[in-house]
Protein backbone atom coordinates (compact mmCIF):
# COMPACT_ATOMS: atom_id res chain seq x y z
CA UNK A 1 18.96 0.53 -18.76
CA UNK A 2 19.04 -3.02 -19.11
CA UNK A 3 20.40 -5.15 -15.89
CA UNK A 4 24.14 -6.56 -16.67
CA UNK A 5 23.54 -10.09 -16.28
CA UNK A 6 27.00 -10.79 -16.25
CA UNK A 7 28.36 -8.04 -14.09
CA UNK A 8 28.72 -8.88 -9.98
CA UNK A 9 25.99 -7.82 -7.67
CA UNK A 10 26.16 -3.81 -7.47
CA UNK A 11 24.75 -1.83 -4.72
CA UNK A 12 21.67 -0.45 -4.64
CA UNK A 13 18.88 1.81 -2.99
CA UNK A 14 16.02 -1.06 -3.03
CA UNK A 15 17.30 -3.44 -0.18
CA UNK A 16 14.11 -4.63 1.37
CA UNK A 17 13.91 -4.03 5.05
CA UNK A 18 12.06 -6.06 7.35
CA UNK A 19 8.36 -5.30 7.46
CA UNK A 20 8.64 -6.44 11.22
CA UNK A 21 11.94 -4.59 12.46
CA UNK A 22 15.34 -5.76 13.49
CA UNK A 23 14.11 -8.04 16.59
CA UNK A 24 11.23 -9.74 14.42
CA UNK A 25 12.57 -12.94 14.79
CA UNK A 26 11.83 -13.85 10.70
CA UNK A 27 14.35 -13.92 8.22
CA UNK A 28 13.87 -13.44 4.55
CA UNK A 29 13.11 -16.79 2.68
CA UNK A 30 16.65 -18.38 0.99
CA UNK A 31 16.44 -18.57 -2.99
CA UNK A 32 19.77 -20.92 -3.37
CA UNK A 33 20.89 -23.77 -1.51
CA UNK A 34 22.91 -22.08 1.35
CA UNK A 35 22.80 -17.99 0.32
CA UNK A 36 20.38 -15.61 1.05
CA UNK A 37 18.40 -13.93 -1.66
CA UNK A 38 20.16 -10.53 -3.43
CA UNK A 39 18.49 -7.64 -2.29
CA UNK A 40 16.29 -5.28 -4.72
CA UNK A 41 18.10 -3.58 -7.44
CA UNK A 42 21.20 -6.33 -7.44
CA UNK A 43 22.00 -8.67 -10.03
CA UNK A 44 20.79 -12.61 -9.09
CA UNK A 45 23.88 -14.60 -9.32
CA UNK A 46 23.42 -17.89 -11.85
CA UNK A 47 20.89 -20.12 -10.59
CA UNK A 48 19.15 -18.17 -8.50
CA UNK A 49 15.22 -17.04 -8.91
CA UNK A 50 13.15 -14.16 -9.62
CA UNK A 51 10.79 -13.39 -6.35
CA UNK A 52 7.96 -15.65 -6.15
CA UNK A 53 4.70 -14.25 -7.36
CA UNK A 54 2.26 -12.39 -5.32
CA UNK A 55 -0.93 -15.03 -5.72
CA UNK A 56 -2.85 -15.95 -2.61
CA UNK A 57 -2.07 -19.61 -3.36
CA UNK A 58 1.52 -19.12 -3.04
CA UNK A 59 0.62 -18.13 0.74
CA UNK A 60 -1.32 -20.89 1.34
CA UNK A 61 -4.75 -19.65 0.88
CA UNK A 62 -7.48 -19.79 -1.98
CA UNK A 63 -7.47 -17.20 -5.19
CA UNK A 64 -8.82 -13.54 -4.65
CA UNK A 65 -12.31 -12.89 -5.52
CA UNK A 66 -12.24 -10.54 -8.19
CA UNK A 67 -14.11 -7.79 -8.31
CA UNK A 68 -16.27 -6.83 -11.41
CA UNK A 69 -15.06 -3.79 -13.22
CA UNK A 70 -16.85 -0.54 -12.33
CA UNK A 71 -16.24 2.69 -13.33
CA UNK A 72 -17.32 5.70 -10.68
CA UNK A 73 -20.08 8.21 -11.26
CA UNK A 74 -18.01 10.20 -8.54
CA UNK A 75 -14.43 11.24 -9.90
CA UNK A 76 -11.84 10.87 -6.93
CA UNK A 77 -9.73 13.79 -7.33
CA UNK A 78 -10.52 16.41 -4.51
CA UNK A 79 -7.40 18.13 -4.11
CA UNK A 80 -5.11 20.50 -6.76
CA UNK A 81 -2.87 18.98 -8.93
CA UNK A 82 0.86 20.09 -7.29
CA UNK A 83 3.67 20.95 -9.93
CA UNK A 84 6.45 18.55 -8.51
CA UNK A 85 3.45 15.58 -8.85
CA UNK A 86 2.45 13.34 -11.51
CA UNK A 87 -0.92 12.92 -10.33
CA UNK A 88 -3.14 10.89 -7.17
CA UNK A 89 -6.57 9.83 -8.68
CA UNK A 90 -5.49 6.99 -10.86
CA UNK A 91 -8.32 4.58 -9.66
CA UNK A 92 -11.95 5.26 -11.15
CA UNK A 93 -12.90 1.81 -9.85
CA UNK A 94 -14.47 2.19 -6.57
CA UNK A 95 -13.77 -1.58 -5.67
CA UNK A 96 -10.05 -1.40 -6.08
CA UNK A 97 -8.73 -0.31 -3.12
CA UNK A 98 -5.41 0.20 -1.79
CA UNK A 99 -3.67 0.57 1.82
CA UNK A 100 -0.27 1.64 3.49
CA UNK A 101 0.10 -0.83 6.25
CA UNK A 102 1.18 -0.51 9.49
CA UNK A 103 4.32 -2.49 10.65
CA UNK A 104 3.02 -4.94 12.47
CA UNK A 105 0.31 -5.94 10.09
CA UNK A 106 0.49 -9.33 8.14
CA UNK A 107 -0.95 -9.33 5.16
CA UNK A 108 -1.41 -13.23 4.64
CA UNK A 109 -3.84 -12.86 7.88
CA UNK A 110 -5.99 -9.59 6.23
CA UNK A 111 -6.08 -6.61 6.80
CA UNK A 112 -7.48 -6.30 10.52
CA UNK A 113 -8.60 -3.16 13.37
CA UNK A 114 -5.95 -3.05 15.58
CA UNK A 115 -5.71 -5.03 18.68
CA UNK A 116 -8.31 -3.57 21.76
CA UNK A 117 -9.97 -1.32 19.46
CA UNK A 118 -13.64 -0.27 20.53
CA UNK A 119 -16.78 -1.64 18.56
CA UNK A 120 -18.62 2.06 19.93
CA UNK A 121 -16.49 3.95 17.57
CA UNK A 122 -18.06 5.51 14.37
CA UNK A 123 -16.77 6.03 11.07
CA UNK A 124 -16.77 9.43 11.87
CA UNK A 125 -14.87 9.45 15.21
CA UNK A 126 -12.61 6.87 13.49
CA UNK A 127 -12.21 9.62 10.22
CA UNK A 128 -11.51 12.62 12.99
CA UNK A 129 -8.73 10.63 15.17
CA UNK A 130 -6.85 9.75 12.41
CA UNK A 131 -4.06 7.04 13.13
CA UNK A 132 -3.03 8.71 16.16
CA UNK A 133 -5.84 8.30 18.05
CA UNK A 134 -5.35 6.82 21.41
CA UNK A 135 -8.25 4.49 20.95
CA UNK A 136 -8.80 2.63 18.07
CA UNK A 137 -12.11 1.87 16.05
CA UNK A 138 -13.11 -1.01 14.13
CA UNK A 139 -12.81 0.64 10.70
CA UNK A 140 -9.54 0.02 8.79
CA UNK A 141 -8.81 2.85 6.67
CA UNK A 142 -7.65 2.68 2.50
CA UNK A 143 -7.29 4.77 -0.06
CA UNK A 144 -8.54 4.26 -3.79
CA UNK A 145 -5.37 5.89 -5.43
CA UNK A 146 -2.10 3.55 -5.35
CA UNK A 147 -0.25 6.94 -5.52
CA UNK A 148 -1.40 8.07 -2.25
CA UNK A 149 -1.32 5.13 -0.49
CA UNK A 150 2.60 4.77 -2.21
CA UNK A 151 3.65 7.82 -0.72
CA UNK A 152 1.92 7.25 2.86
CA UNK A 153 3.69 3.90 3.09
CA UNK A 154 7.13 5.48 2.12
CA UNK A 155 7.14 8.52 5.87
CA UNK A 156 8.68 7.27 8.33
CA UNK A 157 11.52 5.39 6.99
CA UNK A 158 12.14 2.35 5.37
CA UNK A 159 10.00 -0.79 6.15
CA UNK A 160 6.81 0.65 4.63
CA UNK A 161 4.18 -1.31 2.50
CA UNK A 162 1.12 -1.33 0.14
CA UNK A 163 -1.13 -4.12 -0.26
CA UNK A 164 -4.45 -3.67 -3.36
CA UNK A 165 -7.28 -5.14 -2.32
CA UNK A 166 -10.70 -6.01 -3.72
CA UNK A 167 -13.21 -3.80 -1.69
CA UNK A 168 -15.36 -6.59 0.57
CA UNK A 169 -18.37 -5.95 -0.79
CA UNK A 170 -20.91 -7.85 2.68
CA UNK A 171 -19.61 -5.37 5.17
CA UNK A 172 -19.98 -2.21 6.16
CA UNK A 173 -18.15 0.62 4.44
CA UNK A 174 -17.93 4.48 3.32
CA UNK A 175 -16.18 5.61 0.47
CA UNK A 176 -15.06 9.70 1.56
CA UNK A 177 -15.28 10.25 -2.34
CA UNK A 178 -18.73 9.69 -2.90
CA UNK A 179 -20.76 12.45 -1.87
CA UNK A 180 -23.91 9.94 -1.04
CA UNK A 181 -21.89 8.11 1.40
CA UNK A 182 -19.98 10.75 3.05
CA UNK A 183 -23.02 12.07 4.12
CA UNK A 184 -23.74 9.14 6.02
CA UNK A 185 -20.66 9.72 7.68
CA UNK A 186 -20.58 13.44 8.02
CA UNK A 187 -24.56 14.97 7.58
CA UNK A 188 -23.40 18.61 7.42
CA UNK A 189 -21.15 18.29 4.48
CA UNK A 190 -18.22 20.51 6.02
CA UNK A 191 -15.27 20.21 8.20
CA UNK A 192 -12.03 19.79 7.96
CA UNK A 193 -11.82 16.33 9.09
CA UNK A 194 -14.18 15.37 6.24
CA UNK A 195 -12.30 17.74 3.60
CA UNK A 196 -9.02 15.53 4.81
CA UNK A 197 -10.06 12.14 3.82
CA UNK A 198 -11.95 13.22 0.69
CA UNK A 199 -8.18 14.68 -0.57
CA UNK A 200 -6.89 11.11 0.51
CA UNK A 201 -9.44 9.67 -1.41
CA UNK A 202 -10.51 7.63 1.74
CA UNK A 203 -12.63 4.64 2.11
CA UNK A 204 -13.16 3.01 5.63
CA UNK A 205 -14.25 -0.67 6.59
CA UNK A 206 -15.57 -1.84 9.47
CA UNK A 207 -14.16 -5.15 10.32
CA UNK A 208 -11.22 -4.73 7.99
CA UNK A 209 -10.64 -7.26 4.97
CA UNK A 210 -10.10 -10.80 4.71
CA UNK A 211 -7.18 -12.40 3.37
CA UNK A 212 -8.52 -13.74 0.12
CA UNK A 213 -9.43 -10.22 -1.19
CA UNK A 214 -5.80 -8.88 -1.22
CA UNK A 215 -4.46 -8.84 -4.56
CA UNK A 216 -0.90 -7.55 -4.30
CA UNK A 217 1.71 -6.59 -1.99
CA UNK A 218 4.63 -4.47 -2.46
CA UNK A 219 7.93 -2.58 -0.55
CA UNK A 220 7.96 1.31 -0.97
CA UNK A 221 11.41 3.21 -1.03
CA UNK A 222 11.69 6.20 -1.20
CA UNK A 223 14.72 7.33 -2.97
CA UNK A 224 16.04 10.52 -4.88
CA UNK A 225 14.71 11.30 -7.83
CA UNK A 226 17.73 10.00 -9.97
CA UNK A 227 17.33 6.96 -9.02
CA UNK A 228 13.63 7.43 -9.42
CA UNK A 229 14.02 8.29 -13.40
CA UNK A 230 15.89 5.47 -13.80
CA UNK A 231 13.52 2.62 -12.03
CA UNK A 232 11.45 0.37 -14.18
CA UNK A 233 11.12 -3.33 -14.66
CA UNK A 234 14.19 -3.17 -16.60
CA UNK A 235 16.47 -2.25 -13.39
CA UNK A 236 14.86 -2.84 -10.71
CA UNK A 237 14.35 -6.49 -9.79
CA UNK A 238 10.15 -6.64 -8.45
CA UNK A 239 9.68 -3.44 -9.81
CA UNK A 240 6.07 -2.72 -9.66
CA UNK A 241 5.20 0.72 -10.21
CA UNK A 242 6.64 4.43 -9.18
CA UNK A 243 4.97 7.75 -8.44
CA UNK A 244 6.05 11.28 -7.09
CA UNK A 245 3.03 12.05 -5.31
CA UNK A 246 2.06 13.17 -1.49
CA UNK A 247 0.13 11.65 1.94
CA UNK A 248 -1.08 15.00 2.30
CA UNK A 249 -1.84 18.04 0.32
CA UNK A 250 -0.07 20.17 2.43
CA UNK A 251 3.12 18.03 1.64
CA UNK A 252 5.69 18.22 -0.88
CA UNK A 253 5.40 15.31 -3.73
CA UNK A 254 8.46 12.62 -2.93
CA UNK A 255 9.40 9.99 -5.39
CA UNK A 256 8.21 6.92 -4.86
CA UNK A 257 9.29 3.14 -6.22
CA UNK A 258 6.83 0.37 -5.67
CA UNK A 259 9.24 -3.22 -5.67
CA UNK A 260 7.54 -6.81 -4.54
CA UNK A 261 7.77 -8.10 -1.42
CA UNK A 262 8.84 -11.60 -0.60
CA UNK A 263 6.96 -12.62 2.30
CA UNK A 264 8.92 -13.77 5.50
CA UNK A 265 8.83 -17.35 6.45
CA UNK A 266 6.50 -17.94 9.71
């Protein structure tokens, strides 16, 4: 349905929360003179503008690197397909990767290990503790399916994010899908830890990635599944993409809209 350009601002589901909470101390960046910017899913009053694109250069740094297309000898998909889903292995290129982030992490700086990690961590160790672990490695974890990464980003509440990234291709990483590298990781071939990030279609990198590979970033709301038929670039202001998929295959698929986010000013 096609947005009402003439019609007042409406309410709606997509209001952007604050990557950084309530006390963050940044605002969202003004699109008029004197009024803040409409939130997702409302109709811009005259004069105002569309949210500014998603290009390194519009953060002040240089263009991505792009990655060369290259199509996997190693299919991702490692876990059943669930009814309520509409798939989770919709990236065959193993340098495309994507990653829910955590709310204090800023994008426009990379992606980075978290503050006091310990270099003595292996991939392994790092794989095993998951993101609860008490102390952190130097790996930072992605996924190479947007759909997982969508719905991981969208627990918790609002506030979540995914940012695509080109795969840094000088350091040191393990992609849980491909059966050569895994090894590395986990020599026996079995265990539940290992079955876990192969199903999330996981790929870990030591030192994290640098600013100038991220390629997009985006809000994820998850909303009910009404509002989820009726999201596309036609009524939803940023859309990006939507899914009904699951961080876990335990879980139940959730709907899932994908909007762009405007970063806050510094």
């Amino acid at each position: 349905m096609p947005i009402d350009r003439t019609s007042p601002p409406r309410y709606s589901p997509y209001a952007p929360a604050s990557p950084y909470g309530q006390s963050s101390g940044y605002s969202q960046p003004a699109v008029g003179p004197s009024s803040p910017r409409p939130s997702y899913g409302q109709q811009a009053p005259s004069g105002y503008s569309q949210p500014p694109s998603m290009s390194s250069a519009s953060w002040g740094g240089p263009e991505p690197r792009r990655a060369a297309p290259a199509m996997s000898s190693h299919p991702p998909r490692t876990r059943a397909l669930h009814h309520l889903s509409d798939g989770e292995s919709d990236s065959e290129n193993p340098n495309v990767l994507y990653r829910s982030l955590r709310r204090d992490e800023d994008p426009r700086r990379g992606l980075r290990p978290p503050e006091g990690y310990d270099p003595n961590l292996t991939a392994s160790q790092h794989i095993t503790a998951g993101s609860r672990a008490k102390t952190k490695s130097e790996f930072v974890s992605a996924t190479r399916s947007a759909k997982v990464a969508s719905a991981w980003a969208s627990e918790g509440g609002p506030g979540g994010r995914v940012a695509r990234f080109n795969k840094p291709l000088d350091r040191e990483s393990y992609d849980l899908t491909n059966p050569y590298e895994a090894a590395r990781v986990f020599p026996t071939g079995k265990g539940s830890s290992l079955n876990t990030a192969k199903a999330s279609q996981e790929v870990v990198i030591r030192g994290g990635v640098p600013p100038e590979n991220i390629t997009g970033v985006w809000d994820a709301h998850r909303v009910p599944m009404s509002q989820y038929a009726e999201a596309s670039a036609d009524t939803v202001p940023g859309f990006e993409r939507k899914s009904r998929s699951r961080s876990k295959a335990t879980n139940t698929p959730h709907p899932v809209v994908l909007t762009e986010w405007v970063p806050p000013r510094r």
